[in-house]
Structure formats: structure tokens, C-alpha cells
C-alpha atoms as a PDB file:
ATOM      1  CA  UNK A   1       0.000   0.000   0.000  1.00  0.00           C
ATOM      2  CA  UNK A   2       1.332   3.411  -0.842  1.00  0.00           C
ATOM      3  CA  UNK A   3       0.037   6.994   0.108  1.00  0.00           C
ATOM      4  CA  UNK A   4       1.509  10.810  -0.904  1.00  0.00           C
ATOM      5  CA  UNK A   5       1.158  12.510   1.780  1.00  0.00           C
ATOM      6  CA  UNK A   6       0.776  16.177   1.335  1.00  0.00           C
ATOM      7  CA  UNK A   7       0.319  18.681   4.614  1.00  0.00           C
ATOM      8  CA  UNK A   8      -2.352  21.002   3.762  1.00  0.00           C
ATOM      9  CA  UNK A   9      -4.375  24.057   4.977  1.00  0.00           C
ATOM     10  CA  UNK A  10      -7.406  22.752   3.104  1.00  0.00           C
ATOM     11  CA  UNK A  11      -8.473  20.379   0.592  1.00  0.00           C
ATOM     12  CA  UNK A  12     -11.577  19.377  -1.160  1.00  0.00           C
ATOM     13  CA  UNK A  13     -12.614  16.018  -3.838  1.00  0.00           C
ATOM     14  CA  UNK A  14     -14.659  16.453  -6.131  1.00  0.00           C
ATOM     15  CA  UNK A  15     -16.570  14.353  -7.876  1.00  0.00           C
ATOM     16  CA  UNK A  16     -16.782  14.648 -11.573  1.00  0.00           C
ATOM     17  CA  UNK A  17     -20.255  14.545 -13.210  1.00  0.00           C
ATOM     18  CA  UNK A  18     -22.623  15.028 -16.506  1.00  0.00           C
ATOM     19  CA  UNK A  19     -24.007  18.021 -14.752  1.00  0.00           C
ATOM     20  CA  UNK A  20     -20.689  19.389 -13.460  1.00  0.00           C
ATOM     21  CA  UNK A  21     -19.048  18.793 -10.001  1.00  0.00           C
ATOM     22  CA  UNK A  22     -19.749  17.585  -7.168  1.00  0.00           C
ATOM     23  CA  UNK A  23     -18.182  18.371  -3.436  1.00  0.00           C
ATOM     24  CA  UNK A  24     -17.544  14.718  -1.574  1.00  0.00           C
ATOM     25  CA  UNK A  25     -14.826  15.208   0.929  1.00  0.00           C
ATOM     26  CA  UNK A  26     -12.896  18.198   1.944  1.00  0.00           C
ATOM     27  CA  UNK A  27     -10.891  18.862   4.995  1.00  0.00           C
ATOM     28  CA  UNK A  28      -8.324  22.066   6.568  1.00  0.00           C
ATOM     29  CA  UNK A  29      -5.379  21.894   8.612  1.00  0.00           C
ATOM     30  CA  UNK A  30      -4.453  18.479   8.231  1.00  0.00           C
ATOM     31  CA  UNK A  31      -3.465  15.699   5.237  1.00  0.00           C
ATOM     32  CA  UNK A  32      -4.400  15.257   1.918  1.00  0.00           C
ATOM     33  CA  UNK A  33      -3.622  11.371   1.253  1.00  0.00           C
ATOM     34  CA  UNK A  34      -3.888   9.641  -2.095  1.00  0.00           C
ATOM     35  CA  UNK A  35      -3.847   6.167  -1.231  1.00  0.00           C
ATOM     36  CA  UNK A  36      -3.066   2.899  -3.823  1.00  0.00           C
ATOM     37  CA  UNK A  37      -3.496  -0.049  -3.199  1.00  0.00           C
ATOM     38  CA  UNK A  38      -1.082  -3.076  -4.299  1.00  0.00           C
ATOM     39  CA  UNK A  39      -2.742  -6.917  -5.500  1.00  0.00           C
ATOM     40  CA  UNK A  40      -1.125  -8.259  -2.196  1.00  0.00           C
ATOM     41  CA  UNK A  41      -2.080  -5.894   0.015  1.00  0.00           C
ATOM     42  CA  UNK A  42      -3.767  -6.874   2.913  1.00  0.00           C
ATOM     43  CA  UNK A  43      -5.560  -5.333   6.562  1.00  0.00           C
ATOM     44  CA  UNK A  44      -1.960  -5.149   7.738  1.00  0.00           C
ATOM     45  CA  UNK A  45      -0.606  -2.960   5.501  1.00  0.00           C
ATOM     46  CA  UNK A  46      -3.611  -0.583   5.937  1.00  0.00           C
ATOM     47  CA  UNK A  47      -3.086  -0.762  10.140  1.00  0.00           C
ATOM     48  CA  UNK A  48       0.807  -0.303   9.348  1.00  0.00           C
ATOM     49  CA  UNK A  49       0.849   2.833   7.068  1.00  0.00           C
ATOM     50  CA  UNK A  50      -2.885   4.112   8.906  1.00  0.00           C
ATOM     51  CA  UNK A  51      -0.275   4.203  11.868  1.00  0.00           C
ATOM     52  CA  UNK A  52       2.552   5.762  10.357  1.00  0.00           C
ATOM     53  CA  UNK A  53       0.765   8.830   8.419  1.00  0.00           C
ATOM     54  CA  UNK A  54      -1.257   9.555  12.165  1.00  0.00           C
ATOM     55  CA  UNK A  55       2.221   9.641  14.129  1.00  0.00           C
ATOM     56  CA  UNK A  56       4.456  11.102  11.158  1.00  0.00           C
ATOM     57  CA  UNK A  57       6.348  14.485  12.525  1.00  0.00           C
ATOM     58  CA  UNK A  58       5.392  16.733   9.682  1.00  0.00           C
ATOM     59  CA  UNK A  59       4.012  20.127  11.391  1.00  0.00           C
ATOM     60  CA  UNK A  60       5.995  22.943  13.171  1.00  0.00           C
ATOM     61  CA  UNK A  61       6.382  22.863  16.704  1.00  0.00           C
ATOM     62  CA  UNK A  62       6.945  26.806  18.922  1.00  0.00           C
ATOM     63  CA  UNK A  63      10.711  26.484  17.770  1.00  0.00           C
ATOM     64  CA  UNK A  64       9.838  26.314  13.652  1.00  0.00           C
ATOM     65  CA  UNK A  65      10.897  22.091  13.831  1.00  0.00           C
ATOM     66  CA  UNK A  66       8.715  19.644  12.140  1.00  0.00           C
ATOM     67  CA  UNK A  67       8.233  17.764  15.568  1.00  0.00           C
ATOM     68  CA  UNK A  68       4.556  17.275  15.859  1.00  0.00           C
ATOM     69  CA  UNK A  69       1.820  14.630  14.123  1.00  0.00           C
ATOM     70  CA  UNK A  70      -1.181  15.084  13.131  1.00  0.00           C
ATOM     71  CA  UNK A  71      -2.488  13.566  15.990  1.00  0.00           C
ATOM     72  CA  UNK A  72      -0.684  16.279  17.884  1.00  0.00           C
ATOM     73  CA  UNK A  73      -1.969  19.039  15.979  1.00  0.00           C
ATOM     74  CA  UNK A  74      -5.609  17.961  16.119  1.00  0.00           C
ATOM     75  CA  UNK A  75      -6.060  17.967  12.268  1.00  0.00           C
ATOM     76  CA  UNK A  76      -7.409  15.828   9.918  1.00  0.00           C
ATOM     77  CA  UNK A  77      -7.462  13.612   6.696  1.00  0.00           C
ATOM     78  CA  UNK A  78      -9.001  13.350   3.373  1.00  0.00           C
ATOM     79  CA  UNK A  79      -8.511  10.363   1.505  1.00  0.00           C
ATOM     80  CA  UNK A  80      -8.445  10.205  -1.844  1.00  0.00           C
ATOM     81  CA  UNK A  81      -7.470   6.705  -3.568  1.00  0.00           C
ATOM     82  CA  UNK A  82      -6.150   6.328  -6.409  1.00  0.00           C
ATOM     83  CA  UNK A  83      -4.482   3.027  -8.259  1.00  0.00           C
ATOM     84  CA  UNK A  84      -2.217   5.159 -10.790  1.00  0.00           C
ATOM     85  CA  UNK A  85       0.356   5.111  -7.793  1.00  0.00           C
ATOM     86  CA  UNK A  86       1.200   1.479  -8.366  1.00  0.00           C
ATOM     87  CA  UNK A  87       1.890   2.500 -12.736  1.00  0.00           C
ATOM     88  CA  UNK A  88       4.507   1.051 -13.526  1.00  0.00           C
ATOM     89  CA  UNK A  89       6.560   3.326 -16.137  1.00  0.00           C
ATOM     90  CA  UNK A  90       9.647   1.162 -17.127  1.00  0.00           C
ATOM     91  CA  UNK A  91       9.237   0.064 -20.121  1.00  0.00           C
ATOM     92  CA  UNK A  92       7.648   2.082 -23.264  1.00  0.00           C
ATOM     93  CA  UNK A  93       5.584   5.165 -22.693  1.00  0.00           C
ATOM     94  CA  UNK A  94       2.008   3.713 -21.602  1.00  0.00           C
ATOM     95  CA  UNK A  95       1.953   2.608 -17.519  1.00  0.00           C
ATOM     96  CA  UNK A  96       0.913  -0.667 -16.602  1.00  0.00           C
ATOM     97  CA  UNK A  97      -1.328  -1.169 -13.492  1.00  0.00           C
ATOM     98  CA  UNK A  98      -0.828  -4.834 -13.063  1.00  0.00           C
ATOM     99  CA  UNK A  99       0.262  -4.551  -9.828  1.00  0.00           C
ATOM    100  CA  UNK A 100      -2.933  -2.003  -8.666  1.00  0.00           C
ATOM    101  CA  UNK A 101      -5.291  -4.293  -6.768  1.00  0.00           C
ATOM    102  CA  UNK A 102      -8.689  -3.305  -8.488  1.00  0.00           C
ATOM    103  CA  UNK A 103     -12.329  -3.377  -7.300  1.00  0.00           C
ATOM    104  CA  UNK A 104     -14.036  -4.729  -3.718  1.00  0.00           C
ATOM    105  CA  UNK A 105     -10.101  -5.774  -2.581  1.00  0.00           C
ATOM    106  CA  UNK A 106      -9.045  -2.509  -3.026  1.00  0.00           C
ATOM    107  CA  UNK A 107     -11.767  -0.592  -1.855  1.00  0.00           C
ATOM    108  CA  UNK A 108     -11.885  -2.482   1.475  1.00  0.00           C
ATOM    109  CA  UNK A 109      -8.554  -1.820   2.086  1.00  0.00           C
ATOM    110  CA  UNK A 110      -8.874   1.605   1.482  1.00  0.00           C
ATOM    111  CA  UNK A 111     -12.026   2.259   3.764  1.00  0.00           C
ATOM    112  CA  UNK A 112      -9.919  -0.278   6.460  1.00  0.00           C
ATOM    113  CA  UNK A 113      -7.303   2.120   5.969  1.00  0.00           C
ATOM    114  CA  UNK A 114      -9.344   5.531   6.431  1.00  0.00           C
ATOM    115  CA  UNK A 115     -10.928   3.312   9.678  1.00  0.00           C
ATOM    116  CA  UNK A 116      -7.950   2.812  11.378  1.00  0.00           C
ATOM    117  CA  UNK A 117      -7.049   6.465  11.039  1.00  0.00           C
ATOM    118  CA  UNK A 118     -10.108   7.218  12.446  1.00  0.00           C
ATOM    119  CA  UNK A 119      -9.870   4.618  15.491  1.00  0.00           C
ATOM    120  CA  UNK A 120      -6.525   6.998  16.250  1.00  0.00           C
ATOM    121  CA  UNK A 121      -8.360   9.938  16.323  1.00  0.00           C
ATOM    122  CA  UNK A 122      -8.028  11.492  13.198  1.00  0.00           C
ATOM    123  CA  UNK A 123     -10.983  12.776  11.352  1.00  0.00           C
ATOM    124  CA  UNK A 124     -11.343  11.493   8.265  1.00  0.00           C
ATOM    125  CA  UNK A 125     -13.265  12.773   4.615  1.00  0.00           C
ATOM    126  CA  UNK A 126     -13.241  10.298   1.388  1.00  0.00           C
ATOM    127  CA  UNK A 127     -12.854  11.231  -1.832  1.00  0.00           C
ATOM    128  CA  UNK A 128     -15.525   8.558  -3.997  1.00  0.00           C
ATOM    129  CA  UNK A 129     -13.320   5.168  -4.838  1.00  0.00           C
ATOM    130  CA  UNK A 130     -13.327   4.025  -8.633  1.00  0.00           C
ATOM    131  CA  UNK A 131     -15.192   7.778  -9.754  1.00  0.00           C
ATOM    132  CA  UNK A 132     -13.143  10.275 -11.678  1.00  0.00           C
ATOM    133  CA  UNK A 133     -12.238  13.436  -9.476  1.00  0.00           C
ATOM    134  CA  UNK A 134     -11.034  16.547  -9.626  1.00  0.00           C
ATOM    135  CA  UNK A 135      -8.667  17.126  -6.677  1.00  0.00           C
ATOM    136  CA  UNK A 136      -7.838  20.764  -4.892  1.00  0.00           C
ATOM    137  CA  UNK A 137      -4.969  21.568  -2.258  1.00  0.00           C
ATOM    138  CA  UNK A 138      -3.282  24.567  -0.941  1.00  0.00           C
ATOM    139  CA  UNK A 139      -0.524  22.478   0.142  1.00  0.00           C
ATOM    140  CA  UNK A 140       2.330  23.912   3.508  1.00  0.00           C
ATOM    141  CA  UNK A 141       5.564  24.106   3.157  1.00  0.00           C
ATOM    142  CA  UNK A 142       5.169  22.326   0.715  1.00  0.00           C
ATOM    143  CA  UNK A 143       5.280  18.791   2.219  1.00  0.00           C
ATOM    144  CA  UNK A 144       4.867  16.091   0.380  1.00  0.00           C
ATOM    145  CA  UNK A 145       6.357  12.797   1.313  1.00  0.00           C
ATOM    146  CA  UNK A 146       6.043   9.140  -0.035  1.00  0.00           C
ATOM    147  CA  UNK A 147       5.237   6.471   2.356  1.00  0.00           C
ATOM    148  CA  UNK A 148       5.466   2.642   1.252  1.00  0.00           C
ATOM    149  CA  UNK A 149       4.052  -0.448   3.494  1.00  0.00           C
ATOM    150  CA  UNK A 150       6.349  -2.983   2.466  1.00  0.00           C
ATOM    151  CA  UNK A 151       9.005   0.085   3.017  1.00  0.00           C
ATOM    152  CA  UNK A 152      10.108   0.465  -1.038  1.00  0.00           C
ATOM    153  CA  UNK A 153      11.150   3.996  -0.909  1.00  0.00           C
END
């Protein structure tokens, strides 16, 4: 399971419709998390990197550090997924998303995943699985990091 993680004032999904678009998840001080999910994945890769994003050190402390979570901070999380995260772009010019788990696998994962952050304490917004989206950020600092399950990067 992989997720960008990118510390944001505010964020906001939408959902992309005949009639235009419309607003599903949004949040403010907190993380904007586009989350893919891997054939092999399983519940413990959701706890693990659920874990990790609530606990990662990513916002300023008094000093100017980044030494506090988002736990610590009191913000929140919208989760977006998205599969293109496991395209795999070494060989000729089209991805392949072999290696994306696809349909009810994927999508229980991700909702186990968004649950665990919220069994932490973490508010938590969705973006709509398997719909195309339009995504907004005003990301801080900016920070954006890359965090892997099975620890690939």
C-alpha cells in the first residue's frame, strides 16, 4: 500500500459529473492522502501505514521544527485513492497497473485504511473510490512525502 502525503491548509474532492461537479470530501489543517493499493495488500498494511501517516512528525512545533503529528496538531485527513500510484513506467511510454489491486479488494482496504485512522483519532473525509475526481490543495511548506508499506522507498 502506498500513500503521498501532502500537509495542507485545506483540501476538497470532487466528484466529476454530466451536470458538473460535485463536493464529496474536503478537509483544513491536516493531510491530503492519495492512497493505492497493491494486489497483495492486505488489513496489515492498511493498520501499518494508517499508523505511520497519524504519528508522522510533519508540522511545526513553537521552535519552527517539524516535531509534531497530526495527531498532535488535532487535524485531519481526506482520503483520496487512487491506483495510478502502483503504474509502472519502465518500459515504453504507456503505464501498466498490473500490480494495482482493483475493485471490492481494493476498496476495502482503502475504507480499512481511512478506519484505522479514524480509530486513532483522526478525522477522516473520502474522496468517492473508482469515480473520476477533480482534486484541490493549498498544500504547507510544501510537504509532500512518499510512504510505502512494504518500506520500497
Amino acid at each position: 500500500m502506498r500513500t503521498v502525503v501532502q500537509r495542507v491548509s485545506e483540501a476538497e474532492v470532487c466528484v466529476v459529473e454530466e451536470s458538473g461537479e460535485r463536493l464529496v470530501g474536503s478537509t483544513e489543517r491536516g493531510f491530503l492522502l492519495l492512497l493505492g493499493v497493491k494486489t497483495d495488500d492486505t488489513s496489515v498494511d492498511a493498520k501499518y501505514l494508517a499508523e505511520k501517516v497519524a504519528n508522522l512528525r510533519v508540522f511545526e512545533d513553537s521552535g519552527g521544527k517539524l516535531n509534531l503529528s497530526l495527531l498532535e496538531v488535532g487535524g485531519s485527513a481526506l482520503v483520496v485513492s487512487n491506483f495510478t500510484l502502483y503504474g509502472d513506467c519502465r518500459k515504453g511510454r504507456r503505464p501498466g497497473f498490473t500490480n494495482a489491486a482493483s475493485g471490492e479488494c481494493a476498496e476495502a482496504l482503502y475504507k480499512a485504511f481511512g478506519e484505522r485512522l479514524q480509530e486513532l483519532g483522526i478525522p477522516v473525509q473520502y474522496g468517492s473510490f473508482g469515480s473520476e475526481m477533480r482534486v484541490r490543495l493549498i498544500n504547507e511548506g510544501p510537504v509532500t512525502l512518499l510512504l510505502d508499506s512494504r518500506k520500497e522507498f
